[in-house]
PDB file of N, CA and C in Angstrom:
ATOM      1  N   UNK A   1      24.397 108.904 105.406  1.00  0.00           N
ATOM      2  CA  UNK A   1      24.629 110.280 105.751  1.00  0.00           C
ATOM      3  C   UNK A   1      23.454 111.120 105.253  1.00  0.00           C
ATOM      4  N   UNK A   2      22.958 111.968 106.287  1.00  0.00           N
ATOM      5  CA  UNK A   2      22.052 113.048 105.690  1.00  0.00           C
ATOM      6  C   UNK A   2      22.322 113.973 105.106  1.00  0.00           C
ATOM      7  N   UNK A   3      21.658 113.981 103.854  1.00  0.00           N
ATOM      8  CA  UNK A   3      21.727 114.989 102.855  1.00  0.00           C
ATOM      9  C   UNK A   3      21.410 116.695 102.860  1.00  0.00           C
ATOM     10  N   UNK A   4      21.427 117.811 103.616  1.00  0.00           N
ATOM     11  CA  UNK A   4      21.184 118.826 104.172  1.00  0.00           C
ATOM     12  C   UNK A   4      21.125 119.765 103.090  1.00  0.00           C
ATOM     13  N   UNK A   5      20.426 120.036 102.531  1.00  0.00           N
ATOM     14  CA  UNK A   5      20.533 121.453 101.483  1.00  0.00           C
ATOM     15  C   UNK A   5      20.172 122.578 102.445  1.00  0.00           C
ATOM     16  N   UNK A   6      21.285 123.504 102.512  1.00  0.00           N
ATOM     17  CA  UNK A   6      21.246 125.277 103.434  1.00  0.00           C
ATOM     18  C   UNK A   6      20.520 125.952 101.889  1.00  0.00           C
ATOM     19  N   UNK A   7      19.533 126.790 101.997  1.00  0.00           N
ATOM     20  CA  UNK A   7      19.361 127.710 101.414  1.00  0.00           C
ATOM     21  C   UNK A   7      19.169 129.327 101.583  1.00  0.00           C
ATOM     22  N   UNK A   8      19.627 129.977 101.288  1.00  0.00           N
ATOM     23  CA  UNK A   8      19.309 131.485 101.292  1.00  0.00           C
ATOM     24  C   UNK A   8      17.909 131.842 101.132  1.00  0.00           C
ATOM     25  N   UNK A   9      17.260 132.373 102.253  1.00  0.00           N
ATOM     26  CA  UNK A   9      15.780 131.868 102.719  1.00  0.00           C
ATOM     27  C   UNK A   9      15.577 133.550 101.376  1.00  0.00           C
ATOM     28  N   UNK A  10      16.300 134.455 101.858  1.00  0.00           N
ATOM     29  CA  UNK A  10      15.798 135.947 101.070  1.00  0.00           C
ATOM     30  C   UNK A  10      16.145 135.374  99.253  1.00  0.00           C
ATOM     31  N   UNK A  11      17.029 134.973  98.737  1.00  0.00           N
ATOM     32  CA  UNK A  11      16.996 134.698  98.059  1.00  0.00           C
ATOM     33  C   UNK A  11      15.905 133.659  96.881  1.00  0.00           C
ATOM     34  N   UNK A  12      15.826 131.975  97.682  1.00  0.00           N
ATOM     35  CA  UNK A  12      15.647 130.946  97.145  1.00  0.00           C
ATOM     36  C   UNK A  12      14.275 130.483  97.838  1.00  0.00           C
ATOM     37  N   UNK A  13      13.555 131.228  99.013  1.00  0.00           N
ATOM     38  CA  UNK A  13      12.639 131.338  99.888  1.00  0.00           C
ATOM     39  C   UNK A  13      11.373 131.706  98.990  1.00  0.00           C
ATOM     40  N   UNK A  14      10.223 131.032  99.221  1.00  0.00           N
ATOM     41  CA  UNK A  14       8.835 131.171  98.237  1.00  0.00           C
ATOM     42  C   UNK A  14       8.084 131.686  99.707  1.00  0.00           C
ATOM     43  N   UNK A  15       7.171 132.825  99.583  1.00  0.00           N
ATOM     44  CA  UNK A  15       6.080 133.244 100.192  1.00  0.00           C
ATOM     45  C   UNK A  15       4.862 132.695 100.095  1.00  0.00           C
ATOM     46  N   UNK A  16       3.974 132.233 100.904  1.00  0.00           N
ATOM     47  CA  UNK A  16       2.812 132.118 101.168  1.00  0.00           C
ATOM     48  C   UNK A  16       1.816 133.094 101.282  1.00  0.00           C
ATOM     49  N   UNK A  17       0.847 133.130 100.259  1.00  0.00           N
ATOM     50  CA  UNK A  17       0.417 134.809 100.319  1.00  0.00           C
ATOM     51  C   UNK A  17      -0.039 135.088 101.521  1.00  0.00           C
ATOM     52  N   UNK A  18      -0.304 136.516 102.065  1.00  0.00           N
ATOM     53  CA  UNK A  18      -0.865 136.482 102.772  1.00  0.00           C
ATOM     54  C   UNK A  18      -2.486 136.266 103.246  1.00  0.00           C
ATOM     55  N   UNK A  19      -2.725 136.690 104.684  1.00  0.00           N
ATOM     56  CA  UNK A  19      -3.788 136.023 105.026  1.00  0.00           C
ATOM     57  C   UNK A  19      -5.315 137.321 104.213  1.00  0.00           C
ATOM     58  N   UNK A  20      -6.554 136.978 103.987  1.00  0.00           N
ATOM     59  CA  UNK A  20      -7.199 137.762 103.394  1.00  0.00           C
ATOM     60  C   UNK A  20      -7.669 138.499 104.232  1.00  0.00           C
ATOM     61  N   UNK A  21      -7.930 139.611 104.107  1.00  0.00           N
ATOM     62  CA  UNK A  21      -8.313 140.773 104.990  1.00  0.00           C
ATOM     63  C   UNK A  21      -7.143 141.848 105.755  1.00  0.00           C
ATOM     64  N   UNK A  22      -5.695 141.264 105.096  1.00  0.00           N
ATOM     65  CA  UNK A  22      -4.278 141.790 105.809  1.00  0.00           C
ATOM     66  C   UNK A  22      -3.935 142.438 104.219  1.00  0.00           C
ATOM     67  N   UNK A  23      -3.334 143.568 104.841  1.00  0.00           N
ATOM     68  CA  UNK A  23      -2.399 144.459 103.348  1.00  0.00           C
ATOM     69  C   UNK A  23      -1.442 142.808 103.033  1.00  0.00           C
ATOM     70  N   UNK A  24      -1.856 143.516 101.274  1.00  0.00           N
ATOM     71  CA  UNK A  24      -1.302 142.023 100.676  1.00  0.00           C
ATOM     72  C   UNK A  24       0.568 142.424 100.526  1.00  0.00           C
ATOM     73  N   UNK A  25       1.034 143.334 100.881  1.00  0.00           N
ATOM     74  CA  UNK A  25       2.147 143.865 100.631  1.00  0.00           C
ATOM     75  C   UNK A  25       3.213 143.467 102.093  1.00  0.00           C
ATOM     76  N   UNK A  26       2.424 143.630 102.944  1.00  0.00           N
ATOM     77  CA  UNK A  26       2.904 143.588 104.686  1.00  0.00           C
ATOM     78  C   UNK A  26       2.679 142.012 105.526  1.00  0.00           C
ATOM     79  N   UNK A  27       1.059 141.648 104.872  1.00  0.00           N
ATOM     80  CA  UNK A  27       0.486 140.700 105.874  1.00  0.00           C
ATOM     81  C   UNK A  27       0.106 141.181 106.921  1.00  0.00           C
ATOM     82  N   UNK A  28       0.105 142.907 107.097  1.00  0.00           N
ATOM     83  CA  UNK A  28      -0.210 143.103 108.146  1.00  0.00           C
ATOM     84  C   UNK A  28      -1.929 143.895 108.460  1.00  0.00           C
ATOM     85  N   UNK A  29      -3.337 143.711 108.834  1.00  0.00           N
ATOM     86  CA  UNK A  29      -3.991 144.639 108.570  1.00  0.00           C
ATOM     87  C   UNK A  29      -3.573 146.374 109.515  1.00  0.00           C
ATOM     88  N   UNK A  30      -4.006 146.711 108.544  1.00  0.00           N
ATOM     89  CA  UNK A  30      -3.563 148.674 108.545  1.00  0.00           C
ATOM     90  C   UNK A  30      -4.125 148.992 107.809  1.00  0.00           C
ATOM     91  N   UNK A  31      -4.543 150.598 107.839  1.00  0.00           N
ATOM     92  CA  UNK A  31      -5.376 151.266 106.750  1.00  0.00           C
ATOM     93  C   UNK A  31      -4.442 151.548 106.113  1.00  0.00           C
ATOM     94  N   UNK A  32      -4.655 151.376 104.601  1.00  0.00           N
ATOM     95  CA  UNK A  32      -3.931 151.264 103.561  1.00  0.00           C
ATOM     96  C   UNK A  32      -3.550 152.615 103.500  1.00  0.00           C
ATOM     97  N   UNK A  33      -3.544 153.763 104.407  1.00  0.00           N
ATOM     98  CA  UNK A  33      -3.072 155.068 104.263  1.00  0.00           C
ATOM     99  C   UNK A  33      -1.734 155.060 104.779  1.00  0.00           C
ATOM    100  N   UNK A  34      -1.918 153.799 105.797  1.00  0.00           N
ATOM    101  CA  UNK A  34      -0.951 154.185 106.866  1.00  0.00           C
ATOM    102  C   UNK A  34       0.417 153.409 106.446  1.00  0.00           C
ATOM    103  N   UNK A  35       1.438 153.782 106.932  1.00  0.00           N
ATOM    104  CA  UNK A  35       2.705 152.437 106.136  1.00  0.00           C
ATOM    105  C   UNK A  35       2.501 151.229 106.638  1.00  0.00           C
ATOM    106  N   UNK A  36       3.195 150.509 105.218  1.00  0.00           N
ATOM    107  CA  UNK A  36       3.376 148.934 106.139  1.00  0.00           C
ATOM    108  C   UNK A  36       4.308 149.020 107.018  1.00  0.00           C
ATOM    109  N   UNK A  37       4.028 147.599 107.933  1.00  0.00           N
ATOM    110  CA  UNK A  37       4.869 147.171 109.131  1.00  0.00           C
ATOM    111  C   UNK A  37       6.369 146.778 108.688  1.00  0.00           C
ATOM    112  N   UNK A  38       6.997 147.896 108.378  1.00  0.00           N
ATOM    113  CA  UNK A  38       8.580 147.691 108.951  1.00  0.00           C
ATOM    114  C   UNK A  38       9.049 146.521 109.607  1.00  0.00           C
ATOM    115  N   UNK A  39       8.433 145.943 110.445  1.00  0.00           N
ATOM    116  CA  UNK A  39       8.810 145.024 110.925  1.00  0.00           C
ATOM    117  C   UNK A  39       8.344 143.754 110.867  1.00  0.00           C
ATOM    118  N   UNK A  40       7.344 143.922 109.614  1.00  0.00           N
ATOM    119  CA  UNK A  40       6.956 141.991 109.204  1.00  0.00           C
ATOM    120  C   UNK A  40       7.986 141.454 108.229  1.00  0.00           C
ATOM    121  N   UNK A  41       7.804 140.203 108.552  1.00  0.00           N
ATOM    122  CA  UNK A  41       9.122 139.555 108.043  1.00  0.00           C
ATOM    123  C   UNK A  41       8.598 138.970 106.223  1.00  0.00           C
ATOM    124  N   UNK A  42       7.074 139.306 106.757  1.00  0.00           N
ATOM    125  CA  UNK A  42       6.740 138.952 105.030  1.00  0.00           C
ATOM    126  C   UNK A  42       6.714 140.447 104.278  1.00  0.00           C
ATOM    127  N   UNK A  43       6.928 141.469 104.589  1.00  0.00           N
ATOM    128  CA  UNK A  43       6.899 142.764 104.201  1.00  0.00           C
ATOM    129  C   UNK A  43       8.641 142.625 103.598  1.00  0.00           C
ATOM    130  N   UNK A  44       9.403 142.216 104.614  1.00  0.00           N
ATOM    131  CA  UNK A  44      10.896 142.343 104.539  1.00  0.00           C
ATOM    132  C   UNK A  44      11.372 141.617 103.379  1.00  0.00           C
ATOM    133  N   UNK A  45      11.129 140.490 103.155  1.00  0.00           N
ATOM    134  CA  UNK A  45      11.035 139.410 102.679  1.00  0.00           C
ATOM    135  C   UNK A  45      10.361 139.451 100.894  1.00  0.00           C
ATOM    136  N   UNK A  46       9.444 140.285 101.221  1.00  0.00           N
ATOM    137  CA  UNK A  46       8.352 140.472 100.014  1.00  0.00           C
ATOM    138  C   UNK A  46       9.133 141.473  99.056  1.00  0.00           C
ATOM    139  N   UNK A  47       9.376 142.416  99.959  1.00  0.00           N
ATOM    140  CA  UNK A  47      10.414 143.409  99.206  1.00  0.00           C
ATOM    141  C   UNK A  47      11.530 143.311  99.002  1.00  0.00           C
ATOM    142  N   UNK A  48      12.358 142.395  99.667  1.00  0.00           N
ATOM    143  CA  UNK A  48      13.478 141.719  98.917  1.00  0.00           C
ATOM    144  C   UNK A  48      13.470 141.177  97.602  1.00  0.00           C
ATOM    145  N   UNK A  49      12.428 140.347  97.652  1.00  0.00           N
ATOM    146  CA  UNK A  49      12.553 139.409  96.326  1.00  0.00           C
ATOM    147  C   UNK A  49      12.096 140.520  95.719  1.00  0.00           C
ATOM    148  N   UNK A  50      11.778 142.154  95.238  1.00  0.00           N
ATOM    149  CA  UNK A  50      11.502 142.538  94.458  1.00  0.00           C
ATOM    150  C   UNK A  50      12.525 143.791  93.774  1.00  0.00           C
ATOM    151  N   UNK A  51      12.933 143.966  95.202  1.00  0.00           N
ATOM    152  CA  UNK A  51      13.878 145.378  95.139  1.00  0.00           C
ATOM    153  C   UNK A  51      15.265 144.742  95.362  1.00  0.00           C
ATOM    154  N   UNK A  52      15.750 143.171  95.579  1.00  0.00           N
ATOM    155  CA  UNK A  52      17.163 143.084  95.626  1.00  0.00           C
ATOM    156  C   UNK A  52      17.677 143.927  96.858  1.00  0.00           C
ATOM    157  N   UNK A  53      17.220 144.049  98.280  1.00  0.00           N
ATOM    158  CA  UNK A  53      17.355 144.919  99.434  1.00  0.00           C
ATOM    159  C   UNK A  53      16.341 144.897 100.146  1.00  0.00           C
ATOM    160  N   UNK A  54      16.793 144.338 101.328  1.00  0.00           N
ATOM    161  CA  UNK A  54      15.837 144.697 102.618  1.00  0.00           C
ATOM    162  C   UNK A  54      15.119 146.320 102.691  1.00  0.00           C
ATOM    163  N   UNK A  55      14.028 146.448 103.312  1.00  0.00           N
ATOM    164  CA  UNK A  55      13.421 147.968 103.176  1.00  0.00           C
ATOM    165  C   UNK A  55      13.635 148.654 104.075  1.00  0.00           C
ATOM    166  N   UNK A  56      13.138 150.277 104.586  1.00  0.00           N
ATOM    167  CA  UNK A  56      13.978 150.815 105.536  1.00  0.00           C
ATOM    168  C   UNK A  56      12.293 151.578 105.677  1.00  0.00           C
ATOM    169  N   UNK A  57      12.626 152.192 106.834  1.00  0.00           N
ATOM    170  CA  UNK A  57      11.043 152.856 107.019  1.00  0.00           C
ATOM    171  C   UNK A  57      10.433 153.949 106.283  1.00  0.00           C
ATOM    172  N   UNK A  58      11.747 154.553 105.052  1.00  0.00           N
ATOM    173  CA  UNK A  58      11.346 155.286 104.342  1.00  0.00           C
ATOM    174  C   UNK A  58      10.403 154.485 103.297  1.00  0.00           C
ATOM    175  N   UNK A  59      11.069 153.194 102.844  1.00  0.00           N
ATOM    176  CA  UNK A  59       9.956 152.154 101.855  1.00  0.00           C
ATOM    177  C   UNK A  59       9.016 152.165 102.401  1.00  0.00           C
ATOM    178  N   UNK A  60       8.753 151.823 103.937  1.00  0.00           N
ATOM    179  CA  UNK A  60       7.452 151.343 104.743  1.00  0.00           C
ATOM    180  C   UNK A  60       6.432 152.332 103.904  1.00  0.00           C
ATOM    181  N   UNK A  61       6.904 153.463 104.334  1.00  0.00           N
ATOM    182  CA  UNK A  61       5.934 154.818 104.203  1.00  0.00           C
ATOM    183  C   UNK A  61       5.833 155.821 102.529  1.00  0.00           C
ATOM    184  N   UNK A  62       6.669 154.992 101.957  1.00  0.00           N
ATOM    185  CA  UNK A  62       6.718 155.885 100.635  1.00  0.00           C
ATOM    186  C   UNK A  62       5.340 155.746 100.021  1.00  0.00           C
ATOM    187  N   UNK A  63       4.313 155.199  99.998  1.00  0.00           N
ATOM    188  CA  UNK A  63       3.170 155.412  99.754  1.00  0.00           C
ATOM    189  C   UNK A  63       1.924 156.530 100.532  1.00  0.00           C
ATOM    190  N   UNK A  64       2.109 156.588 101.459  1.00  0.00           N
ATOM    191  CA  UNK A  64       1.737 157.975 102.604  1.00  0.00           C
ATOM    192  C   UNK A  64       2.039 158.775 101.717  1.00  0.00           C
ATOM    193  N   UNK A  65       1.014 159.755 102.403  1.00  0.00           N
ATOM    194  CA  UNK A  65       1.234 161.254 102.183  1.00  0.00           C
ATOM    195  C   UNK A  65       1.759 162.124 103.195  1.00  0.00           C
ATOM    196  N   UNK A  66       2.277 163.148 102.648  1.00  0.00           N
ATOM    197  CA  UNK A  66       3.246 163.838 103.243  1.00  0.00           C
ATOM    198  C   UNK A  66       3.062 164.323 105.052  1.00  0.00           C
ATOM    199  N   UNK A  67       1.798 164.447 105.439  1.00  0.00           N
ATOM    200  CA  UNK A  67       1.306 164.249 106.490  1.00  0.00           C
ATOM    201  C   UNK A  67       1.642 163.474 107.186  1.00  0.00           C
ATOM    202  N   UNK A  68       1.333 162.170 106.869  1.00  0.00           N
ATOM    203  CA  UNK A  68       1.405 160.684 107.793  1.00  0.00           C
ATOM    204  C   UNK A  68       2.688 160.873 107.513  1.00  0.00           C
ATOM    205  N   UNK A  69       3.508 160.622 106.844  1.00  0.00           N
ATOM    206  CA  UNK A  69       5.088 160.936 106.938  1.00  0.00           C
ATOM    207  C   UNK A  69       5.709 161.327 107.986  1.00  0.00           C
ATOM    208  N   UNK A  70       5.273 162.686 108.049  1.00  0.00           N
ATOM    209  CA  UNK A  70       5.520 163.593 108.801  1.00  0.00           C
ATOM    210  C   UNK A  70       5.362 163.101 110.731  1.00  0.00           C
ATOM    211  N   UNK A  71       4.072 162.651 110.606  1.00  0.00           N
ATOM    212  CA  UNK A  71       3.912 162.117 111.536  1.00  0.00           C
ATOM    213  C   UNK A  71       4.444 160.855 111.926  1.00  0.00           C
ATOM    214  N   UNK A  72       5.096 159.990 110.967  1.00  0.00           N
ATOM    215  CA  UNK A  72       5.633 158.795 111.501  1.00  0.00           C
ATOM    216  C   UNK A  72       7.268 159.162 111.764  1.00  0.00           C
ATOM    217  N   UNK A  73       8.046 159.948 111.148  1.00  0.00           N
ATOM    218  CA  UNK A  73       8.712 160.174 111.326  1.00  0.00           C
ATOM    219  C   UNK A  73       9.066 161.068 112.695  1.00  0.00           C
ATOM    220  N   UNK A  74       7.943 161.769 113.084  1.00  0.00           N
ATOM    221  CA  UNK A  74       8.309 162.196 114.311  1.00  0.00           C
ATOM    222  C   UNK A  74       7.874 161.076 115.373  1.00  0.00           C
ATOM    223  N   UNK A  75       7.376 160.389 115.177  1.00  0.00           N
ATOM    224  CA  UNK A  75       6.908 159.546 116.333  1.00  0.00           C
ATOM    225  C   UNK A  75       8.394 157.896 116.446  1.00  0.00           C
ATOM    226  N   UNK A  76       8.406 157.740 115.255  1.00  0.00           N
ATOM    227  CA  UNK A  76      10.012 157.232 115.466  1.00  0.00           C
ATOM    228  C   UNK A  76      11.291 157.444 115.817  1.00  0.00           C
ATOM    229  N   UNK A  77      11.457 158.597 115.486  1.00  0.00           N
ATOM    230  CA  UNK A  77      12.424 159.607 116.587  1.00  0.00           C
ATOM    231  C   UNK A  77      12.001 159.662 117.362  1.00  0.00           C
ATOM    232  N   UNK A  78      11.159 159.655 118.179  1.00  0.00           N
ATOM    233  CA  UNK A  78      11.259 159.614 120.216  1.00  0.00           C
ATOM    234  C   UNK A  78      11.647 157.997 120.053  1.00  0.00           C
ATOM    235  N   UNK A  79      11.487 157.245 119.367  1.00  0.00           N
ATOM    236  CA  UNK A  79      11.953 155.966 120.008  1.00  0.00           C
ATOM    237  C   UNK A  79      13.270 155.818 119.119  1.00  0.00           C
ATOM    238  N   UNK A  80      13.984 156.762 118.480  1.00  0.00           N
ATOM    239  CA  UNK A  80      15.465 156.425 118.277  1.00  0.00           C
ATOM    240  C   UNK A  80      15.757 156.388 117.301  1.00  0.00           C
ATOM    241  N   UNK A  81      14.678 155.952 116.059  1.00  0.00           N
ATOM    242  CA  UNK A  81      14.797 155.520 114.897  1.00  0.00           C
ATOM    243  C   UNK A  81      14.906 156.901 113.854  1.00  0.00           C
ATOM    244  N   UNK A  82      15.632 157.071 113.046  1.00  0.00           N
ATOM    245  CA  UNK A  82      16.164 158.047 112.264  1.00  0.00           C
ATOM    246  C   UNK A  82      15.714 158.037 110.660  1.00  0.00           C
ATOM    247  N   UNK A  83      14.429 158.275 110.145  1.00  0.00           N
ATOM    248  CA  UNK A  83      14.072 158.093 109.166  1.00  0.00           C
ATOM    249  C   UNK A  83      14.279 159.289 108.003  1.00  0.00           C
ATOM    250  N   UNK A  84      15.515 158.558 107.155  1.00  0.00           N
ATOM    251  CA  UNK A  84      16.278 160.036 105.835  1.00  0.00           C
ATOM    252  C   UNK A  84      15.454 159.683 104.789  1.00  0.00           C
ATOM    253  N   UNK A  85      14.016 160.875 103.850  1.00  0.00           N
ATOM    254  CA  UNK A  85      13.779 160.167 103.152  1.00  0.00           C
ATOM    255  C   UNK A  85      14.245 161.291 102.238  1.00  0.00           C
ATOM    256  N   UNK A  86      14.663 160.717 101.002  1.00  0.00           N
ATOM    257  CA  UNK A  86      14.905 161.812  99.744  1.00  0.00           C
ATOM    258  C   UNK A  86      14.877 161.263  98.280  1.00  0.00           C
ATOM    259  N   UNK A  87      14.252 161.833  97.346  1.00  0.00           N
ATOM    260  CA  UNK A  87      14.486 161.761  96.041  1.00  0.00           C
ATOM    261  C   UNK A  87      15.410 161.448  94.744  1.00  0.00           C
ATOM    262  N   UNK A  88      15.519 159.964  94.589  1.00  0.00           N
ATOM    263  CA  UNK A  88      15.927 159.910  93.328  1.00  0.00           C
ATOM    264  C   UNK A  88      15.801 160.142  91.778  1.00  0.00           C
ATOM    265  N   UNK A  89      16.444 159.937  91.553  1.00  0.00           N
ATOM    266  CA  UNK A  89      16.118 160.825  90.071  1.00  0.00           C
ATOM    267  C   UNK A  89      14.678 160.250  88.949  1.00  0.00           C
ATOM    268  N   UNK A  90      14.170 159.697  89.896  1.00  0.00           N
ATOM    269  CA  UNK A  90      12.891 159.333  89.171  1.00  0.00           C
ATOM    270  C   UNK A  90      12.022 159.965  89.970  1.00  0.00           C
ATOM    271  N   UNK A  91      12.133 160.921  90.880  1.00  0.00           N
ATOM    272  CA  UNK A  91      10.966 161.210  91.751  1.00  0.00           C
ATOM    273  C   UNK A  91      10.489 160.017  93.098  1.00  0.00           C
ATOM    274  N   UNK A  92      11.482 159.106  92.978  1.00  0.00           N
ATOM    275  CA  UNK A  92      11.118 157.940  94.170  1.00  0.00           C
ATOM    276  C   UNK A  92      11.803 158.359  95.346  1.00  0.00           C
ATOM    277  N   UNK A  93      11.203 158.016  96.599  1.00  0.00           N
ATOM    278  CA  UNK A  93      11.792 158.602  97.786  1.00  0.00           C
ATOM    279  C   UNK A  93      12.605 157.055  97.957  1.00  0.00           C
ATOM    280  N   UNK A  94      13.496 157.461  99.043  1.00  0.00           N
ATOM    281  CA  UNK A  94      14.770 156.555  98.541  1.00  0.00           C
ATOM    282  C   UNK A  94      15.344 156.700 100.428  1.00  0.00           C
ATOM    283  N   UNK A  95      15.621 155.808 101.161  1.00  0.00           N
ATOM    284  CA  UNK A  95      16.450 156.098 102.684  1.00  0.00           C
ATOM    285  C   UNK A  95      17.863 156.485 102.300  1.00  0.00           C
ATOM    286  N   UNK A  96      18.536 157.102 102.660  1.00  0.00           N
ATOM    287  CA  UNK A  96      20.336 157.068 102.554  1.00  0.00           C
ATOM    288  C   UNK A  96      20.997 156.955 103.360  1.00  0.00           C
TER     289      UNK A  96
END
């Protein structure tokens, strides 16, 4: 009989760093002004194993400045996406 170990990939899952010349945070290249990709699975993944929670596009962008913010957030609303960002009591922007 085969022996099958299931593991919890977010949990028990090891990353491969990423590739050189890609934000080491995303894997994705972007100017480091701009947010990471929301939608890489080593971004998702990366920030799991650190924050205990998948990220939301307010994480993507909590490094931006209030500008690019501004601007990503309006440009995700025409495509649907609803980005709440606000302040926890450390001064960290936080989705709710």
């Amino acid at each position: 009989m085969n022996n099958i170990k299931v593991i919890d990939i977010a949990k028990e899952g090891v990353l491969l760093p990423p590739p050189k010349g890609t934000c080491q945070q995303c894997a994705v290249n972007h100017d480091p002004e701009q947010p990471h990709n929301q939608q890489s699975l080593y971004w998702q993944y990366n920030f799991y194993n650190q924050h205990g929670r998948f990220p939301t596009w307010a994480d993507a962008m909590a490094h931006c400045t209030d500008e690019i913010k501004a601007f990503w957030i309006e440009e995700l609303g025409k495509h649907g996406i609803i980005v709440d960002v606000e302040q926890d009591e450390n001064n960290q922007e936080v989705d709710k």
